[in-house]
C-alpha atoms as a PDB file:
ATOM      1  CA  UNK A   1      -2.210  20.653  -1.718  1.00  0.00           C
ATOM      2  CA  UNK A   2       0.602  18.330  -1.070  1.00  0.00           C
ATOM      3  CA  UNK A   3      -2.005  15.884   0.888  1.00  0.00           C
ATOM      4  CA  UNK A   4      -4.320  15.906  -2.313  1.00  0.00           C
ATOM      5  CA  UNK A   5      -1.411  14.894  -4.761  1.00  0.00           C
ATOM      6  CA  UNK A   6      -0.569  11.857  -2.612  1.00  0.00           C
ATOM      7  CA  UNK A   7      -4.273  10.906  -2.476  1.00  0.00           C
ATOM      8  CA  UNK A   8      -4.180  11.389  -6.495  1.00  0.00           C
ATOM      9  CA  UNK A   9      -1.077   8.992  -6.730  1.00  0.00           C
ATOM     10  CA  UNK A  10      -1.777   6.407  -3.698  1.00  0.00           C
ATOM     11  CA  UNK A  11      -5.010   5.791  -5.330  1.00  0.00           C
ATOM     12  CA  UNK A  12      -5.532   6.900  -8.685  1.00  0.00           C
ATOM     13  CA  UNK A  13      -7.523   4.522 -10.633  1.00  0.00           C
ATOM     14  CA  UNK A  14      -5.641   2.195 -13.167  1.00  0.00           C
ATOM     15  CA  UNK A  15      -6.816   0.339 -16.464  1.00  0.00           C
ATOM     16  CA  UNK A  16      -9.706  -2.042 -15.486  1.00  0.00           C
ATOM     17  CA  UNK A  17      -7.327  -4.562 -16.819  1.00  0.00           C
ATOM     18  CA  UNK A  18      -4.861  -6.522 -14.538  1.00  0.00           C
ATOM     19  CA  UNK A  19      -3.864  -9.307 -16.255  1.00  0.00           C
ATOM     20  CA  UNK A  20      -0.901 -10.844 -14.753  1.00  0.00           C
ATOM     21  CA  UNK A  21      -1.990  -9.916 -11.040  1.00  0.00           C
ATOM     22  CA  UNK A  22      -2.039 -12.426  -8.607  1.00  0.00           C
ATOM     23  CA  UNK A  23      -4.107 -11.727  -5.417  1.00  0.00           C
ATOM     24  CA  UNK A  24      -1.832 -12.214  -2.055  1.00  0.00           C
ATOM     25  CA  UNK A  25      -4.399 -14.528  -0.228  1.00  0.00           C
ATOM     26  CA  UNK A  26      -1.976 -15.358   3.128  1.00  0.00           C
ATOM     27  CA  UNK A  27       0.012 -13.186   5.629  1.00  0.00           C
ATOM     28  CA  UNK A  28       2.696 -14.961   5.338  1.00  0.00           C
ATOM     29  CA  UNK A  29       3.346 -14.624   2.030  1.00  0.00           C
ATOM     30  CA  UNK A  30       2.734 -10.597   2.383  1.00  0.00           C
ATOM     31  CA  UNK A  31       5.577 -10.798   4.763  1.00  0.00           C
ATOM     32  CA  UNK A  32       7.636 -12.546   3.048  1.00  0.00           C
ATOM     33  CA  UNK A  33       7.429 -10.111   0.309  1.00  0.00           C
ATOM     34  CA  UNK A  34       7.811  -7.076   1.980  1.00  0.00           C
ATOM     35  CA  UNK A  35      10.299  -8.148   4.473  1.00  0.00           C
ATOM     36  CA  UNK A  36      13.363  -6.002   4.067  1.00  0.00           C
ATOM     37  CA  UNK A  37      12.122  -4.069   1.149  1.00  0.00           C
ATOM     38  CA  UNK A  38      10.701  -0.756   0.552  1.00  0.00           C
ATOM     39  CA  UNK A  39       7.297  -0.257  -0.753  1.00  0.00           C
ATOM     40  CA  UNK A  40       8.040   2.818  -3.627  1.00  0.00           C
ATOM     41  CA  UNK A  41       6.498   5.017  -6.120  1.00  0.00           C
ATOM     42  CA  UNK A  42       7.513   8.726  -7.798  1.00  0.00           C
ATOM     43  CA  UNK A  43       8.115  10.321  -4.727  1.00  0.00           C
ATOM     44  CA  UNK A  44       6.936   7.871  -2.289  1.00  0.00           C
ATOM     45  CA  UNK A  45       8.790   5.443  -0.137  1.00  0.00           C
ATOM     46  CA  UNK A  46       7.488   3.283   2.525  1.00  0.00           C
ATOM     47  CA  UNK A  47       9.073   0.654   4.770  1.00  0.00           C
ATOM     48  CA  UNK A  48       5.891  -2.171   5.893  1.00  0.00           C
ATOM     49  CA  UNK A  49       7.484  -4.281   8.606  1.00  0.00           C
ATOM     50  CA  UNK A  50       6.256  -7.701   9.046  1.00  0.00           C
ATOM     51  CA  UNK A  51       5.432  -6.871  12.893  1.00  0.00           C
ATOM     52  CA  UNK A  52       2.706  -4.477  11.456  1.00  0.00           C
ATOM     53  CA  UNK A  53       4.587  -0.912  11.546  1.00  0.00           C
ATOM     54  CA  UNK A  54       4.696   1.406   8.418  1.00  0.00           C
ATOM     55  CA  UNK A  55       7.161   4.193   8.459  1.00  0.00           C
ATOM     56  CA  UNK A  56       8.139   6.447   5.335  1.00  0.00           C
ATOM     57  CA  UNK A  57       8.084   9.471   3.078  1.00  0.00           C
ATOM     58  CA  UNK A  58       5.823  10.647   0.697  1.00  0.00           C
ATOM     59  CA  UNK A  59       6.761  14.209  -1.025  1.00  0.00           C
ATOM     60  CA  UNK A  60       9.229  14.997   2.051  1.00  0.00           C
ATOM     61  CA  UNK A  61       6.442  14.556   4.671  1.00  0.00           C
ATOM     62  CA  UNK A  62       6.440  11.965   7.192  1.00  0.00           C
ATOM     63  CA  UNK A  63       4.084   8.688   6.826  1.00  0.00           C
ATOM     64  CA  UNK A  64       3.245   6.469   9.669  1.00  0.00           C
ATOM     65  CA  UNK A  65       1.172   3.918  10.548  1.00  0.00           C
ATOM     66  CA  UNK A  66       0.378   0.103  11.917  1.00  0.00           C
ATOM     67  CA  UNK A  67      -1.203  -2.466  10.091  1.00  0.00           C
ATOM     68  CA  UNK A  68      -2.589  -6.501   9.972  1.00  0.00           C
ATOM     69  CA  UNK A  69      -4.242  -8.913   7.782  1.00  0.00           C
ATOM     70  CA  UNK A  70      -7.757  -9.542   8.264  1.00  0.00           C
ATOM     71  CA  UNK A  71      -9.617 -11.626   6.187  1.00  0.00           C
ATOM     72  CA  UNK A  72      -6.982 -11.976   3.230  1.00  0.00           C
ATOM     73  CA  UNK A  73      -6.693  -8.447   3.082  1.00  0.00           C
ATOM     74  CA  UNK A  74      -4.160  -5.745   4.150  1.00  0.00           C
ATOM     75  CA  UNK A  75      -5.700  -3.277   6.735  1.00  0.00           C
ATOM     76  CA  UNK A  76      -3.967  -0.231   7.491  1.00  0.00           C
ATOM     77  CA  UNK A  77      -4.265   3.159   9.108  1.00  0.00           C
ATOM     78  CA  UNK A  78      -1.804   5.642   8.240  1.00  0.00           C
ATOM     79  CA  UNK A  79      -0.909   9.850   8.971  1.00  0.00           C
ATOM     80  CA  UNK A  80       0.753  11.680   6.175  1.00  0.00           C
ATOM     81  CA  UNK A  81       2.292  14.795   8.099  1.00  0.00           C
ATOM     82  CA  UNK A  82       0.126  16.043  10.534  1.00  0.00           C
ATOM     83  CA  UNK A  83      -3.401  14.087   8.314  1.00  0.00           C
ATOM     84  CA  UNK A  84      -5.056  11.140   9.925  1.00  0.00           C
ATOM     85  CA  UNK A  85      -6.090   8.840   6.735  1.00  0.00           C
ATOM     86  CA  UNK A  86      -8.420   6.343   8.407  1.00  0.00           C
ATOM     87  CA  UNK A  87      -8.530   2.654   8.595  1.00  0.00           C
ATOM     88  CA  UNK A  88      -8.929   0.794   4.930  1.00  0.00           C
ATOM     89  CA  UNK A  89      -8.710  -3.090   4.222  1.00  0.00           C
ATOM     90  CA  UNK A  90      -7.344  -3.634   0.740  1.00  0.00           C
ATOM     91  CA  UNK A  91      -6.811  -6.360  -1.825  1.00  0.00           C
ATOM     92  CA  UNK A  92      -3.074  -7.061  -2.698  1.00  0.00           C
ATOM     93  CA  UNK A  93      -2.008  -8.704  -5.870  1.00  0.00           C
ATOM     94  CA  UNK A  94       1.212  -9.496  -7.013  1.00  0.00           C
ATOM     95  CA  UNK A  95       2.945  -9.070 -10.469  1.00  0.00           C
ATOM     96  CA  UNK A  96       6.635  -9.265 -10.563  1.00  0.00           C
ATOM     97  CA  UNK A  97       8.026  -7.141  -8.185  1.00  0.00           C
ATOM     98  CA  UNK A  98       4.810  -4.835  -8.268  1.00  0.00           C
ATOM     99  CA  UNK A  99       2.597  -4.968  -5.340  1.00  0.00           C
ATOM    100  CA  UNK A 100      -1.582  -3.400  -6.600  1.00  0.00           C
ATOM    101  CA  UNK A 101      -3.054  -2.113  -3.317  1.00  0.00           C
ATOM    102  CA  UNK A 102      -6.875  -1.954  -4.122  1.00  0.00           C
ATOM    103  CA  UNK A 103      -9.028   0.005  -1.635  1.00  0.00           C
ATOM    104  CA  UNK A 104     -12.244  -0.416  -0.159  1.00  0.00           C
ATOM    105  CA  UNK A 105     -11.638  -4.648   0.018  1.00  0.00           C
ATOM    106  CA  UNK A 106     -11.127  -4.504  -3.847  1.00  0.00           C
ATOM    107  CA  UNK A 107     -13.836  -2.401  -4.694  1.00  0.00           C
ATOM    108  CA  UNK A 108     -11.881   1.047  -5.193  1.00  0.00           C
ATOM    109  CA  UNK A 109      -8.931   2.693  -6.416  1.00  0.00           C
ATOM    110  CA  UNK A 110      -5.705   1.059  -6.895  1.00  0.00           C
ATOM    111  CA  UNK A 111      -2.141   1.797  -6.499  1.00  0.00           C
ATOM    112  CA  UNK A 112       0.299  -0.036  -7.829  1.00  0.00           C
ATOM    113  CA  UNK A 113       4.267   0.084  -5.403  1.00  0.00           C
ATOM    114  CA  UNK A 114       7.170  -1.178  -6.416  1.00  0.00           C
ATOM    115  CA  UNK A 115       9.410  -3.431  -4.247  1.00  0.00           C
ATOM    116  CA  UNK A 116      13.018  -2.456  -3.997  1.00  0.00           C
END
């Protein structure tokens, strides 16, 4: 149960509309925005280093995983607890001090983190 509520929040689908969002195009400027900050949501918060780790909590369980930038977009593979969730590439924009992570290269489900 606890795995399907952080699929539900992680990548719930927003309003079609996202004006104000700015895609994140270049690694470097990924990095630079996550560098020293956490990545956080109700009940969710996840440090991305800029050498391509990704350590946290979500709901008291453990997340981990590695990730890069391929192609303008953030790939990742990640295990909440003791669940393997594969390998995605995803679209980040930027509003504020949101980050929208958009699945499937832009084509799915979003979720928007804030940086703190």
């Amino acid at each position: 149960m606890k795995t399907l509520a952080l699929f539900a929040l992680l990548f719930a689908p927003l309003p079609a509309l996202a004006e104000g969002f700015s895609p994140v195009r270049e690694k470097a400027e990924f990095v630079g925005l996550i560098n020293g900050k956490a990545l956080t949501r109700f009940g969710i918060s996840l440090n991305v280093s800029p050498k391509g780790a990704i350590k946290g909590k979500a709901f008291g369980a453990t997340v981990t995983g590695n990730w890069n930038w391929k192609n303008g977009l953030f790939c990742r593979d990640m295990a909440y607890g003791s669940t393997e969730i594969p390998v995605n590439c995803q679209l980040v924009e930027r509003k504020g001090s949101t980050l929208r992570f958009t699945s499937d290269a832009g084509k799915g489900d979003s979720a928007d983190l804030r940086l703190k």
